[in-house]
C-alpha atoms as a PDB file:
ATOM      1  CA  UNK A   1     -41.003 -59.268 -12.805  1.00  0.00           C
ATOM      2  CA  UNK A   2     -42.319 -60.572 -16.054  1.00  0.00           C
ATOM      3  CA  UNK A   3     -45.960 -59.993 -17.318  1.00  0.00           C
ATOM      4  CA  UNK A   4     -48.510 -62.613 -17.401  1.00  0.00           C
ATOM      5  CA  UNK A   5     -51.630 -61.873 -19.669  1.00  0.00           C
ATOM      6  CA  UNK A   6     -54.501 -63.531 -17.937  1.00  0.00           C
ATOM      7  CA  UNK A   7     -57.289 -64.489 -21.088  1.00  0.00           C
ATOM      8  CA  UNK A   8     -60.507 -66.343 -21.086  1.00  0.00           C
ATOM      9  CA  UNK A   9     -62.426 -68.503 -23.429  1.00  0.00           C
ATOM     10  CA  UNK A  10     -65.283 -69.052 -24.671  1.00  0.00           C
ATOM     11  CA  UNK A  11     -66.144 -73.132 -25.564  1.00  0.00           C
ATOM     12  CA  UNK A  12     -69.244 -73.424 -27.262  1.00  0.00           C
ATOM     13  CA  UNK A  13     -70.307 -76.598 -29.318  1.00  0.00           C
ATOM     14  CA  UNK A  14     -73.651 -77.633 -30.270  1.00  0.00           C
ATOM     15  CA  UNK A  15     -75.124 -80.099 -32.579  1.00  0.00           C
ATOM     16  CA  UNK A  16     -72.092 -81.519 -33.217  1.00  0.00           C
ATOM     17  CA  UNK A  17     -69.635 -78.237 -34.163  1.00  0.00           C
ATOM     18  CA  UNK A  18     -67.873 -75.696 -32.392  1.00  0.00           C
ATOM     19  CA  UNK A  19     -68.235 -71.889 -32.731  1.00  0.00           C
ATOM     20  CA  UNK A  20     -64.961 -70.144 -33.679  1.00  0.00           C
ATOM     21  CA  UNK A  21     -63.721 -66.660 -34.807  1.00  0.00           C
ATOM     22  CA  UNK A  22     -62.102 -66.753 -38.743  1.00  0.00           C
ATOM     23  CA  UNK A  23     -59.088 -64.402 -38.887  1.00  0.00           C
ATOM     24  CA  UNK A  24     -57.495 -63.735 -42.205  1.00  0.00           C
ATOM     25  CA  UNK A  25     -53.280 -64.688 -41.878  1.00  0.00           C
ATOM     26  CA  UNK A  26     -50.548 -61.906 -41.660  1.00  0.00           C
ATOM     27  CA  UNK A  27     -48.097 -63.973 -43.793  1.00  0.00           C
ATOM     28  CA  UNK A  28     -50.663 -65.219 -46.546  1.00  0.00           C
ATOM     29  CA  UNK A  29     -54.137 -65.791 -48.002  1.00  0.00           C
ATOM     30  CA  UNK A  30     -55.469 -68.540 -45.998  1.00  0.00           C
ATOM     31  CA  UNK A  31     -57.083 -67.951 -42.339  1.00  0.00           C
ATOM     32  CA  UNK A  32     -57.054 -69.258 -38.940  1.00  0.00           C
ATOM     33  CA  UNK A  33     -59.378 -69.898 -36.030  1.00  0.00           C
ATOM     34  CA  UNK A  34     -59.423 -68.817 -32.082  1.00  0.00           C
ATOM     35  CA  UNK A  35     -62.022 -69.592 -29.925  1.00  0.00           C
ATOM     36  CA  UNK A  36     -64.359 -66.202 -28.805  1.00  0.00           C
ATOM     37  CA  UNK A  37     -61.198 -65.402 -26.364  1.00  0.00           C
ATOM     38  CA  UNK A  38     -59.551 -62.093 -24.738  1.00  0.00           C
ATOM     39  CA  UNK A  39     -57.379 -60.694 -22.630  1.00  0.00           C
ATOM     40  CA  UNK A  40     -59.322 -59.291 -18.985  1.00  0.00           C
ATOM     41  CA  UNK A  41     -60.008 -55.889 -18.506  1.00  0.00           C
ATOM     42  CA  UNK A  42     -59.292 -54.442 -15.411  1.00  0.00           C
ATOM     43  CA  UNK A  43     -61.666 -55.408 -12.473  1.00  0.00           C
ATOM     44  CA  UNK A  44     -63.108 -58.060 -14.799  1.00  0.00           C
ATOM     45  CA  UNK A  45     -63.647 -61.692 -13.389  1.00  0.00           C
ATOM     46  CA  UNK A  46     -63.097 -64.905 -16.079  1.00  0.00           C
ATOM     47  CA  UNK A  47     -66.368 -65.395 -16.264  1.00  0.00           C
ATOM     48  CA  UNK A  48     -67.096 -61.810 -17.209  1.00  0.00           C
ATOM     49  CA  UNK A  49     -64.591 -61.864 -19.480  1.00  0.00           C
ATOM     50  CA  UNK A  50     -65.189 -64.524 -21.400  1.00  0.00           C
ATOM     51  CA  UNK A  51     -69.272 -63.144 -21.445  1.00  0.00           C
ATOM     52  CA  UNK A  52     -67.675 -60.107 -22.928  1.00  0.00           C
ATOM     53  CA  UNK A  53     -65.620 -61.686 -25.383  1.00  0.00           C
ATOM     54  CA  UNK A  54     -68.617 -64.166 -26.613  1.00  0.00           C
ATOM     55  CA  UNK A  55     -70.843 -60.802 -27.313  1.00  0.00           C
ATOM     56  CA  UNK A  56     -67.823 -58.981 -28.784  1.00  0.00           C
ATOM     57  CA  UNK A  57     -66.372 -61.529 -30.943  1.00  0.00           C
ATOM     58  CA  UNK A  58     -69.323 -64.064 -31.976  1.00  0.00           C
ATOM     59  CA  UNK A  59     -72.589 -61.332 -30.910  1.00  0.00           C
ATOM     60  CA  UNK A  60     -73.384 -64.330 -28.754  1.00  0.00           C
ATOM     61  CA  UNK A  61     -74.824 -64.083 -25.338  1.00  0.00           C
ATOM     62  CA  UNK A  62     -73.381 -67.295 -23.191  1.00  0.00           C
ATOM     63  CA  UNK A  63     -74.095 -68.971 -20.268  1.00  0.00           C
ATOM     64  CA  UNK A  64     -70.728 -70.081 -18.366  1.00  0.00           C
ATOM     65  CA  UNK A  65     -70.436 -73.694 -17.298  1.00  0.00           C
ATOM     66  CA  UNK A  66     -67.211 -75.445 -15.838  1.00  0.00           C
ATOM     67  CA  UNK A  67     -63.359 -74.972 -16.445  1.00  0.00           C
ATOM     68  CA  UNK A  68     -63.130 -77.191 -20.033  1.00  0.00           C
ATOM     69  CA  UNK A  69     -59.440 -77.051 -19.622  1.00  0.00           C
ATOM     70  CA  UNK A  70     -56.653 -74.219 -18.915  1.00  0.00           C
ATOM     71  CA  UNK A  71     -53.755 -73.618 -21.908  1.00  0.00           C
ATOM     72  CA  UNK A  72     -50.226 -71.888 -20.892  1.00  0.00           C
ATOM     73  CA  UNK A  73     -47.814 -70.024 -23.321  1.00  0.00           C
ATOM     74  CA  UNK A  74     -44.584 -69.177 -22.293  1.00  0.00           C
ATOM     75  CA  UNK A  75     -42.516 -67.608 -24.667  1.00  0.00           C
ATOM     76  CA  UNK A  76     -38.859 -68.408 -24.285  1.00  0.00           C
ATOM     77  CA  UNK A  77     -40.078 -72.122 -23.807  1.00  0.00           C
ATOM     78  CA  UNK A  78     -41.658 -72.048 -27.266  1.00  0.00           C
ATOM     79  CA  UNK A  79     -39.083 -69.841 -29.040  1.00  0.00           C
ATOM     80  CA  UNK A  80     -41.652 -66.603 -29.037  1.00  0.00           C
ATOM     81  CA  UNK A  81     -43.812 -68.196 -31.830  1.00  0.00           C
ATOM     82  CA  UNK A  82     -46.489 -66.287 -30.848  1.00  0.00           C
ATOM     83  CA  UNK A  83     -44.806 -63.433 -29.388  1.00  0.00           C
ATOM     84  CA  UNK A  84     -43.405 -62.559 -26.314  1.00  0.00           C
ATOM     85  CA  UNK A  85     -45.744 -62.085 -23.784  1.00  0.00           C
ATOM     86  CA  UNK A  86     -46.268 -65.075 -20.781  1.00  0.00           C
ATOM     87  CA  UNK A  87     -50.040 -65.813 -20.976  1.00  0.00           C
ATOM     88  CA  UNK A  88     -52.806 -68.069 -19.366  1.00  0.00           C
ATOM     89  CA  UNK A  89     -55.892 -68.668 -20.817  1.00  0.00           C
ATOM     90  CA  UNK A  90     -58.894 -70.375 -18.919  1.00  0.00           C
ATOM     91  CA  UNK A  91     -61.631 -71.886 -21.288  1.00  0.00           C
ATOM     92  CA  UNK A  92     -65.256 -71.887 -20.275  1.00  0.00           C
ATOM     93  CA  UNK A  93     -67.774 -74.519 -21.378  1.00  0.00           C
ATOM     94  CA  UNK A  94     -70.585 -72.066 -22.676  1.00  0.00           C
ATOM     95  CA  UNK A  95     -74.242 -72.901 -24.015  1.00  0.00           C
ATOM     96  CA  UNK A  96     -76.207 -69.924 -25.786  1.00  0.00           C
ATOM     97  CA  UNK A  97     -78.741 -68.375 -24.339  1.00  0.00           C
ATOM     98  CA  UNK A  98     -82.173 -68.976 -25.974  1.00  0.00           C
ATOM     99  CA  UNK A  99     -82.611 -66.953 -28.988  1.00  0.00           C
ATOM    100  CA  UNK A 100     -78.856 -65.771 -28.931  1.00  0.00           C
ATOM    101  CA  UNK A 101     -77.777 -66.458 -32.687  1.00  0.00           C
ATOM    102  CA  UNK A 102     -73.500 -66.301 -33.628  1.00  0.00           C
ATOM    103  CA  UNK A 103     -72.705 -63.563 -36.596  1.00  0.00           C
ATOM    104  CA  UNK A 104     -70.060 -61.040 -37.190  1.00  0.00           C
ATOM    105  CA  UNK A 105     -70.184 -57.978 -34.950  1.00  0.00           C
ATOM    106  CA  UNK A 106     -70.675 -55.032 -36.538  1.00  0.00           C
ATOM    107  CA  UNK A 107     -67.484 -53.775 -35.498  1.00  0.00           C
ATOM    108  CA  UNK A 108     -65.009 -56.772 -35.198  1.00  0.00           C
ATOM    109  CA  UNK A 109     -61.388 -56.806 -34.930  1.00  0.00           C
ATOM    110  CA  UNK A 110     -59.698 -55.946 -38.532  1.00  0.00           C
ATOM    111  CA  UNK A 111     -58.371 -59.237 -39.283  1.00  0.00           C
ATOM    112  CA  UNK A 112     -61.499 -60.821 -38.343  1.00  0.00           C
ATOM    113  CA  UNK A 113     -63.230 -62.512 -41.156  1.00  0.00           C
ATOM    114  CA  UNK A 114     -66.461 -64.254 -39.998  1.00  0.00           C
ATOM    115  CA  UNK A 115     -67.913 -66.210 -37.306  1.00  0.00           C
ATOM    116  CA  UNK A 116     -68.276 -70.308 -38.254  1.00  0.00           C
ATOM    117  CA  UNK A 117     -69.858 -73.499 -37.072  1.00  0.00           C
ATOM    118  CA  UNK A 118     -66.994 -76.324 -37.857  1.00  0.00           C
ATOM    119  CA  UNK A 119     -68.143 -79.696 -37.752  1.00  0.00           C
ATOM    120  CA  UNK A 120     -66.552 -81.480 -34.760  1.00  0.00           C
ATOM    121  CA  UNK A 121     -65.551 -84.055 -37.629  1.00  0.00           C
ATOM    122  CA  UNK A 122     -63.356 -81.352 -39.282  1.00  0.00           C
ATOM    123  CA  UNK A 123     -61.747 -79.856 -36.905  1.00  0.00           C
ATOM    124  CA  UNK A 124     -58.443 -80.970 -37.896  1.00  0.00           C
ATOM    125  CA  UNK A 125     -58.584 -79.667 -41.262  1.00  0.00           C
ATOM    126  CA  UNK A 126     -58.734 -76.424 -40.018  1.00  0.00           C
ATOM    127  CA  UNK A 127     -55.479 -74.552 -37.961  1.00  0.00           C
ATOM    128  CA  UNK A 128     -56.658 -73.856 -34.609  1.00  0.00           C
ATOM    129  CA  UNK A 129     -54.523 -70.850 -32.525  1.00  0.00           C
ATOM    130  CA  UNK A 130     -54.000 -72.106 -30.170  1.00  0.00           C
ATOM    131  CA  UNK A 131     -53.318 -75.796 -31.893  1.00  0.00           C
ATOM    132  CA  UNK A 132     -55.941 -77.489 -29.305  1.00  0.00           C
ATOM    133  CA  UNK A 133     -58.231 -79.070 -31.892  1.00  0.00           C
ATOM    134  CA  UNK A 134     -57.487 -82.538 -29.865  1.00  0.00           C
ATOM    135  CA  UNK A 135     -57.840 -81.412 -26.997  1.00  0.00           C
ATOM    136  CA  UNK A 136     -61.346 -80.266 -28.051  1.00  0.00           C
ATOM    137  CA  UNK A 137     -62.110 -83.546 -29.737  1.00  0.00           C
ATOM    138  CA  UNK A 138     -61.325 -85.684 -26.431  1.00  0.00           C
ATOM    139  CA  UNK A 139     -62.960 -83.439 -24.156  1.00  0.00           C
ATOM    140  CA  UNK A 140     -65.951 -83.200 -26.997  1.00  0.00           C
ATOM    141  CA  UNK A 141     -66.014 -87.192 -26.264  1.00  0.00           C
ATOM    142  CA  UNK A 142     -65.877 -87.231 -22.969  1.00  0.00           C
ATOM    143  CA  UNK A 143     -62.472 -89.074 -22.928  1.00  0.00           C
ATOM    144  CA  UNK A 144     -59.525 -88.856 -20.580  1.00  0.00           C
ATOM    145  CA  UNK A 145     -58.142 -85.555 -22.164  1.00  0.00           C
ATOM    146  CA  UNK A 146     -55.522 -83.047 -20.256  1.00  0.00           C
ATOM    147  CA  UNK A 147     -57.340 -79.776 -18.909  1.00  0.00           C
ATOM    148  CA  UNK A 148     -53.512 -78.114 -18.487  1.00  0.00           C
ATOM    149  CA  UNK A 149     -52.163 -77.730 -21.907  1.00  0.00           C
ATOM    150  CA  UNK A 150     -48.770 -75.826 -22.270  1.00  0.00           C
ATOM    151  CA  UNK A 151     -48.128 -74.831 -25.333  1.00  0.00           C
ATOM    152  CA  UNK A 152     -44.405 -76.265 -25.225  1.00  0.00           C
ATOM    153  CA  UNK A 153     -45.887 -79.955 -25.392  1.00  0.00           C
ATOM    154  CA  UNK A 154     -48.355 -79.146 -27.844  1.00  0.00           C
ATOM    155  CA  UNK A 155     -45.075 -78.421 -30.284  1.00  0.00           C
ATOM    156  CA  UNK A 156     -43.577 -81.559 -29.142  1.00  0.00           C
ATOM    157  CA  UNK A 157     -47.019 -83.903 -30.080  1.00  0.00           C
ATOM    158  CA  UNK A 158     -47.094 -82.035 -33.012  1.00  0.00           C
ATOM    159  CA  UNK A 159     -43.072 -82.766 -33.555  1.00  0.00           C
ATOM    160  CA  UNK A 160     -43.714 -86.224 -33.451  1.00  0.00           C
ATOM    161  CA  UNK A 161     -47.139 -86.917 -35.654  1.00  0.00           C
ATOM    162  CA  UNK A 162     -45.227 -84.659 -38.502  1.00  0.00           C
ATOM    163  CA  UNK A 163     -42.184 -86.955 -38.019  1.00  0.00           C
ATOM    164  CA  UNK A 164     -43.939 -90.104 -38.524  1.00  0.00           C
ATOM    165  CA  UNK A 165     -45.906 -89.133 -41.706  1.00  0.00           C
END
């Protein structure tokens, strides 16, 4: 039976930009960003989990709100781009708790750079792992957006933008 990593998120926007974890790249000198996310530990809930990860990754402390939206990876649908392991990831909408201010943690994970407010407005300049940066704008807006994303449609969308520039 194959393995499915169950992960939770942390979505946490205020005045206008979204909180997000900088990790150098393996394969060159620019970086990416993740949203405060992790795998759960065992005996953990989502909503501990993605408490946890807030305070590990961003030294945040977060209140959890509502399901923002759920992404799936599976692997041999998207040719193992990010590896081979099935996973689900539930995404929180979070708030900070009064007086609870993002930095780096004093130990954070190697390839962890910083911890960054991005301007809603940029958030496609940036490359977002998982690529959900319009799925944040939309739900940012309060527009019709899809709370399932799988990550083999995301490739498709991005398929056909790339194909009409």
């Amino acid at each position: 039976m194959e393995k499915i990593r169950l992960r939770a998120c942390a979505l946490i926007i205020e005045n206008d930009a979204i909180l997000l974890i900088e990790f150098k790249n393996d394969h060159d000198d620019g970086v990416h960003y993740n949203l405060p996310a992790g795998g759960l530990e065992p005996g953990e809930t989502l909503i501990e989990a993605a408490t946890r990860e807030a305070k590990e990754e961003a030294n945040v402390e977060v209140e959890i709100g509502k399901v923002a939206f759920v992404y799936e990876y599976q692997p041999t649908k998207n040719n193992c781009i990010y590896g081979d392991t099935h996973s689900v990831g539930v995404t929180f909408e979070c708030k900070l708790k009064p007086g609870s201010y993002p930095e780096l943690p004093e130990k954070p994970d190697p390839n962890q750079t910083d911890v960054k407010w991005i301007p809603i407005s940029e958030l496609h300049s940036i490359q977002l792992y998982p690529e959900i940066n319009q799925d944040i704008i939309d739900y940012y807006n309060g527009v019709n957006y899809r709370n399932y994303v799988e990550e083999s449609q995301l490739q498709e969308a991005n398929y056909r933008v790339n194909k009409k520039h």
